[in-house]
C-alpha atoms as a PDB file:
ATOM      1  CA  UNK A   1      94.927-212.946  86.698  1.00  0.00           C
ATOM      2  CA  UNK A   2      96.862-210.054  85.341  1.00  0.00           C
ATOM      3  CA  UNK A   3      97.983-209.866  81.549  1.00  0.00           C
ATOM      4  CA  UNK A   4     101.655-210.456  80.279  1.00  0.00           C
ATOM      5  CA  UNK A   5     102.427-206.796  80.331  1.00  0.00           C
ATOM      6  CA  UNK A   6     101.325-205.697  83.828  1.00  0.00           C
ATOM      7  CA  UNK A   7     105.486-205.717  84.374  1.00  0.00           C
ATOM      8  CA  UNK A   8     105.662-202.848  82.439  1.00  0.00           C
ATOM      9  CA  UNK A   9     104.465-200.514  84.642  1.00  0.00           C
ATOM     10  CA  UNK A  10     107.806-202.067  86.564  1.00  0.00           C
ATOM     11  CA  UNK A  11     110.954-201.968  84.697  1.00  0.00           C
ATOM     12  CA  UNK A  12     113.035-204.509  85.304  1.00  0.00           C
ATOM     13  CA  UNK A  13     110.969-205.987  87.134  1.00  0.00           C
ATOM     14  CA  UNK A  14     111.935-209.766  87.318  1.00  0.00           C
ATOM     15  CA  UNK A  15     108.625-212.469  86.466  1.00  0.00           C
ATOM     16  CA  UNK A  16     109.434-213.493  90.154  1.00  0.00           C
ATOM     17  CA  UNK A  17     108.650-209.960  91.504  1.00  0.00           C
ATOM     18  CA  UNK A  18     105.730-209.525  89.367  1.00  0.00           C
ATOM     19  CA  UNK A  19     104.178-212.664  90.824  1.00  0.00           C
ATOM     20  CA  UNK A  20     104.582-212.029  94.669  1.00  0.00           C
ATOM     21  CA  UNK A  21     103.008-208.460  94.143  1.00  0.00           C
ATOM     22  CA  UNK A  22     100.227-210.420  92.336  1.00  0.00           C
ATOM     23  CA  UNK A  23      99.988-212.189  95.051  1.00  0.00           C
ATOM     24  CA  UNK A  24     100.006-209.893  98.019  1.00  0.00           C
ATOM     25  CA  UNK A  25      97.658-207.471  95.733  1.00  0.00           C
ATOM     26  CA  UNK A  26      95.523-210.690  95.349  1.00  0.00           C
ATOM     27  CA  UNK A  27      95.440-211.590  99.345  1.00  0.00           C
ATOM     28  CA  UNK A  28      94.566-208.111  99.757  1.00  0.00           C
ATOM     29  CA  UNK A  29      91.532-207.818  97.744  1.00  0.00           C
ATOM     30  CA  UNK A  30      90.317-211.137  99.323  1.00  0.00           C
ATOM     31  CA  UNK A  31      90.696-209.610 102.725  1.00  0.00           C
ATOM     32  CA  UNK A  32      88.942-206.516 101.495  1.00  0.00           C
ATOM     33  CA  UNK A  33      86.035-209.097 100.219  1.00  0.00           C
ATOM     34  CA  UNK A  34      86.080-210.938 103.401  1.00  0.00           C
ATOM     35  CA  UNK A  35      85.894-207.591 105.099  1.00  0.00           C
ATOM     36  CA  UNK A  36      82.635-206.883 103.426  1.00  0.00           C
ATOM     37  CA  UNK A  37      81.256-210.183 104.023  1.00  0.00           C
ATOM     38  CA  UNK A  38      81.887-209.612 107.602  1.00  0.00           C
ATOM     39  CA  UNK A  39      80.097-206.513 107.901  1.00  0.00           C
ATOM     40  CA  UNK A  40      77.230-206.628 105.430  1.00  0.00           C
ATOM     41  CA  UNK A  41      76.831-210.301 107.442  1.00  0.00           C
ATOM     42  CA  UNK A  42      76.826-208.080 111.021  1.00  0.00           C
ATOM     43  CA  UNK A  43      74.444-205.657 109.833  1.00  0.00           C
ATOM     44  CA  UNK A  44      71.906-207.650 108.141  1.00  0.00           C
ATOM     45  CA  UNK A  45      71.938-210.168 111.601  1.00  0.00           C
ATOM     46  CA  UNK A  46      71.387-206.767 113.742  1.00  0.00           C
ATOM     47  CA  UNK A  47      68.495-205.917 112.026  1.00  0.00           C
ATOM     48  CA  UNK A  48      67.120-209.200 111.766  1.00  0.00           C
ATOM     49  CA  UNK A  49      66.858-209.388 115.249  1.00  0.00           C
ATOM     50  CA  UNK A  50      64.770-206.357 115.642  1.00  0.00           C
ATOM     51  CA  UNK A  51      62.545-206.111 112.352  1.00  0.00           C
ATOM     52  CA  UNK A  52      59.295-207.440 112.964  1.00  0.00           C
ATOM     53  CA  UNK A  53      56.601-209.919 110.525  1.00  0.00           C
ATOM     54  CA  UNK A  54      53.556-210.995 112.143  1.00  0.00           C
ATOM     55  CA  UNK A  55      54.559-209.609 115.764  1.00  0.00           C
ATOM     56  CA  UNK A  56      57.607-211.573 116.245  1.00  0.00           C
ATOM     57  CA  UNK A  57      61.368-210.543 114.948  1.00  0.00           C
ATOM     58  CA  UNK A  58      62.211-212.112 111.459  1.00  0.00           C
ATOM     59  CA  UNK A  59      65.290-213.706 112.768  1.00  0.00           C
ATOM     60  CA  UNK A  60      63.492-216.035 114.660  1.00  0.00           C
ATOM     61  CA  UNK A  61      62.235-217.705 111.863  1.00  0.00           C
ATOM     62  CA  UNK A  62      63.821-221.026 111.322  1.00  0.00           C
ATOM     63  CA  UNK A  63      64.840-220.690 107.619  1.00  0.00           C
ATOM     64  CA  UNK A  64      66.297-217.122 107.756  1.00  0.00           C
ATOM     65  CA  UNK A  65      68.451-218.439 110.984  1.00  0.00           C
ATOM     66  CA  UNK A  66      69.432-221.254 108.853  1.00  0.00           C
ATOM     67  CA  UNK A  67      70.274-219.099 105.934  1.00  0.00           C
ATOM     68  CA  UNK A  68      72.214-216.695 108.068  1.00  0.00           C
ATOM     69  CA  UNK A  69      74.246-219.653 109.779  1.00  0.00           C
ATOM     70  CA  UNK A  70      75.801-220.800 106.543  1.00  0.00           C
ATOM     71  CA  UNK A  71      76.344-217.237 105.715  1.00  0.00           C
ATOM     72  CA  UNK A  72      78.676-217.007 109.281  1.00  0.00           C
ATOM     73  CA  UNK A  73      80.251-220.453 108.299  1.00  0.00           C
ATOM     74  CA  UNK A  74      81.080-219.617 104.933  1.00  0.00           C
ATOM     75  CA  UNK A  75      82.421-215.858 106.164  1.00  0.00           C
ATOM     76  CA  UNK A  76      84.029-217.573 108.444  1.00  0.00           C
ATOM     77  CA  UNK A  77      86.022-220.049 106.620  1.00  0.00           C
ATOM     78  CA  UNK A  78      86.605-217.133 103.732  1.00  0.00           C
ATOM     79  CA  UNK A  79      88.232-215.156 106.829  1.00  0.00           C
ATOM     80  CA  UNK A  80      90.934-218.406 107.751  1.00  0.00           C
ATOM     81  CA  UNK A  81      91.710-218.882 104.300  1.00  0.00           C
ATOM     82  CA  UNK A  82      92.566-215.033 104.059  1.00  0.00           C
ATOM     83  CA  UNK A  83      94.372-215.236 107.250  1.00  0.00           C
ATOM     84  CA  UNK A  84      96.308-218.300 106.213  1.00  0.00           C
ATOM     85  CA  UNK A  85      96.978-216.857 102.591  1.00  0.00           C
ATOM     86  CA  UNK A  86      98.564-214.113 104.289  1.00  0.00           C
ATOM     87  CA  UNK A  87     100.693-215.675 106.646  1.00  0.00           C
ATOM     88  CA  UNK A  88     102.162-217.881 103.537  1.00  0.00           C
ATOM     89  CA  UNK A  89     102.556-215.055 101.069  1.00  0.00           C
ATOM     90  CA  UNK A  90     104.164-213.534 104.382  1.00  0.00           C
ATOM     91  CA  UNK A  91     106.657-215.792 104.901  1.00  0.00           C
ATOM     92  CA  UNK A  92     107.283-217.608 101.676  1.00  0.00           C
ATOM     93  CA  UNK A  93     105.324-221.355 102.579  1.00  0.00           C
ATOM     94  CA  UNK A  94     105.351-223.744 100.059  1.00  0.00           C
ATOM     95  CA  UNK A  95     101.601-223.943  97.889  1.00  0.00           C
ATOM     96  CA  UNK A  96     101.627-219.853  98.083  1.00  0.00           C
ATOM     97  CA  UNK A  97      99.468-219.859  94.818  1.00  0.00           C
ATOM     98  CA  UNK A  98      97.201-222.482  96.045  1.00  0.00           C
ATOM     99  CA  UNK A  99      96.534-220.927  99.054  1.00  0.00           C
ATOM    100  CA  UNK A 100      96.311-217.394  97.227  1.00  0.00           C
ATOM    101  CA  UNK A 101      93.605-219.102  95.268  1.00  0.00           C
ATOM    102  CA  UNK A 102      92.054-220.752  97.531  1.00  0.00           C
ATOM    103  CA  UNK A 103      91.430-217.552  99.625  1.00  0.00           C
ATOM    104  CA  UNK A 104      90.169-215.356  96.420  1.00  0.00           C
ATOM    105  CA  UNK A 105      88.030-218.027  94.951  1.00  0.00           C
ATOM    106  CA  UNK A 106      86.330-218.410  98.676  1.00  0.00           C
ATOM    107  CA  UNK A 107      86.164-214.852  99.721  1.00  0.00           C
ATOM    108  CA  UNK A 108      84.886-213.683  96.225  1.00  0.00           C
ATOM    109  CA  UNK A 109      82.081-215.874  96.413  1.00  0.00           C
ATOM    110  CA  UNK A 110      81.139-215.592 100.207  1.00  0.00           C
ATOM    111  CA  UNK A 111      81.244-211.652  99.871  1.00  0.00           C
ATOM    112  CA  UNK A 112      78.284-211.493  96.627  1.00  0.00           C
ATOM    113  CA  UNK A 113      76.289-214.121  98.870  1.00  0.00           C
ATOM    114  CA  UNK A 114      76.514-212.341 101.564  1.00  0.00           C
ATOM    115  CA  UNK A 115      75.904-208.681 100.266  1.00  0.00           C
ATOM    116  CA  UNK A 116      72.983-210.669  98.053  1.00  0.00           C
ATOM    117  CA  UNK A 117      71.134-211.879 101.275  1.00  0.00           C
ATOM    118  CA  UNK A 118      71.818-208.579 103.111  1.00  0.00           C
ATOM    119  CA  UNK A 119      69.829-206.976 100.566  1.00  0.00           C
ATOM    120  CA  UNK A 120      66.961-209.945 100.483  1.00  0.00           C
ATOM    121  CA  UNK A 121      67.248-210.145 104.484  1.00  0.00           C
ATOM    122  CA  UNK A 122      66.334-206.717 105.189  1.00  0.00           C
ATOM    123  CA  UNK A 123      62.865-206.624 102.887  1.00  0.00           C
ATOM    124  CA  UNK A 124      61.558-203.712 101.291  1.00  0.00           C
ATOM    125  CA  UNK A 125      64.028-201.374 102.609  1.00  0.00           C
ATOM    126  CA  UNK A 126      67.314-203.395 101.173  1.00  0.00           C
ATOM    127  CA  UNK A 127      65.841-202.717  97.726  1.00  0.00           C
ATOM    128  CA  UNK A 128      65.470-199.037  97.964  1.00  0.00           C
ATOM    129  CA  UNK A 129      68.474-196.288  97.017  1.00  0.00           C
ATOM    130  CA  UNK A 130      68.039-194.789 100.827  1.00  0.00           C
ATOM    131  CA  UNK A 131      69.451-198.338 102.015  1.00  0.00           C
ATOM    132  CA  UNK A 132      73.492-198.699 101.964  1.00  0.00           C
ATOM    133  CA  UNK A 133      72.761-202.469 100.931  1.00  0.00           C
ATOM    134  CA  UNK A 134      73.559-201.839  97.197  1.00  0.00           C
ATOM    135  CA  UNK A 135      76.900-200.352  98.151  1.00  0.00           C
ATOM    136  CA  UNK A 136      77.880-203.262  99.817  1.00  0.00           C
ATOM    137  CA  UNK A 137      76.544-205.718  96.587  1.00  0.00           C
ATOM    138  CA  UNK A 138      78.551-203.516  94.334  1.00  0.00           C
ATOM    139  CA  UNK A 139      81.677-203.374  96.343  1.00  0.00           C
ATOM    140  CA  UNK A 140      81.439-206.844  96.389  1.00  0.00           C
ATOM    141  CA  UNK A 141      80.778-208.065  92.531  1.00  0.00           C
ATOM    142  CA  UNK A 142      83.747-204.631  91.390  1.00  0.00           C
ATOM    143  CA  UNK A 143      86.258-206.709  93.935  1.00  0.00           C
ATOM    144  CA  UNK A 144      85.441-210.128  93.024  1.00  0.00           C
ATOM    145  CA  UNK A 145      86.332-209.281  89.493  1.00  0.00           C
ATOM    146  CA  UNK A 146      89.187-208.117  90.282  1.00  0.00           C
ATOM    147  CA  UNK A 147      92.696-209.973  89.504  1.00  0.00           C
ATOM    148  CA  UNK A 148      90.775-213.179  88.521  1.00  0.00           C
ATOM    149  CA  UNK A 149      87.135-214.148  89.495  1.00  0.00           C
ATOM    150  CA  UNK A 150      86.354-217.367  91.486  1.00  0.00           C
ATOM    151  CA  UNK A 151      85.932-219.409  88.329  1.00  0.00           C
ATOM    152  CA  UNK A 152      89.802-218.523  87.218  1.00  0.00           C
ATOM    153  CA  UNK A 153      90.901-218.916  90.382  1.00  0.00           C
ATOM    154  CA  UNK A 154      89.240-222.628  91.009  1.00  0.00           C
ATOM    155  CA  UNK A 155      91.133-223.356  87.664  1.00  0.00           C
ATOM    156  CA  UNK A 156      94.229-222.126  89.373  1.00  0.00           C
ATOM    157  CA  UNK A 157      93.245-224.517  92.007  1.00  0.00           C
ATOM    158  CA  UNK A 158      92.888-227.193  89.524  1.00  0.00           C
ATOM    159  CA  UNK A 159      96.130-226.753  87.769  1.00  0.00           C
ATOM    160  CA  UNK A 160      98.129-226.643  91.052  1.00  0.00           C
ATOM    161  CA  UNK A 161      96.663-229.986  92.617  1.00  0.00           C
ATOM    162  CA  UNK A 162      94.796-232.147  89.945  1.00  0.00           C
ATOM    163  CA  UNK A 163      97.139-230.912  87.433  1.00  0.00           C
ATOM    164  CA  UNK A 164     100.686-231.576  88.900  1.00  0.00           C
ATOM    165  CA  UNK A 165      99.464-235.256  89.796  1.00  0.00           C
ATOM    166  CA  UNK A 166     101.307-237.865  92.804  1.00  0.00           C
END
């Protein structure tokens, strides 16, 4: 996550303080992700529903549906864990961390699948520079780097429940 001298940009800044603004900094950059699931997830179902292959809209095709489905699931579940992340950090529940990195670990990963297919989903056009569907992909992979990537945070995970045992 951050590096043992990120408190210096604090002084005297206790360990304890260092960690909750890690962790509302953290929630925040999840929600950010989440946010750019959401709408890169919107947009690419709106025009879905009107482009057209072979005289019928692409949506209705039964493997881009299907594709887009787990998309809203997984957006959808990255959105609850955000929600719930924030309520704990918010009022100090017990398994803060886990649920911290639970929520980054989810919404990091939802947010590059979802800015991927937005690209793939809307053809030709998603690949070009005129297209805002790069932005979205870039947002996405700069803030899912940021203050631990999935993998780091699924160790967290690890540590926090395989780890500390019965």
């Amino acid at each position: 996550m951050l590096d043992a001298d990120a408190g210096a940009a604090l002084p005297g800044a206790t360990a304890d303080v260092i960690a909750a603004l890690t962790a509302r900094a953290t929630v925040l950059v999840a929600a950010d992700l989440v946010g750019v699931a959401r709408e890169a997830l919107s947009r690419t179902v709106a025009y879905d529903r009107v482009r057209e292959q072979f005289g019928v809209p692409v949506g209705s095709f039964q493997a881009i549906k299907h594709a887009l489905a787990d998309l809203h699931v997984a957006v959808t579940m990255a959105e609850h864990a955000v929600l719930y992340a924030a309520h704990a950090v918010d009022t100090g529940l017990p398994g803060v961390e886990l649920a911290v990195a639970i929520a980054k670990a989810k919404a990091s990963d939802t947010a590059v699948d979802a800015t991927a297919a937005m690209i793939q989903y809307h053809g030709g056009i998603g690949y070009t520079w005129e297209h805002e569907a790069h932005l979205f992909y870039k947002r996405a992979k700069r803030l899912a780097g940021l203050l631990g990537n999935a993998d780091a945070h699924r160790a967290r995970i690890a540590e926090l429940t395989i780890d500390a045992g019965p």
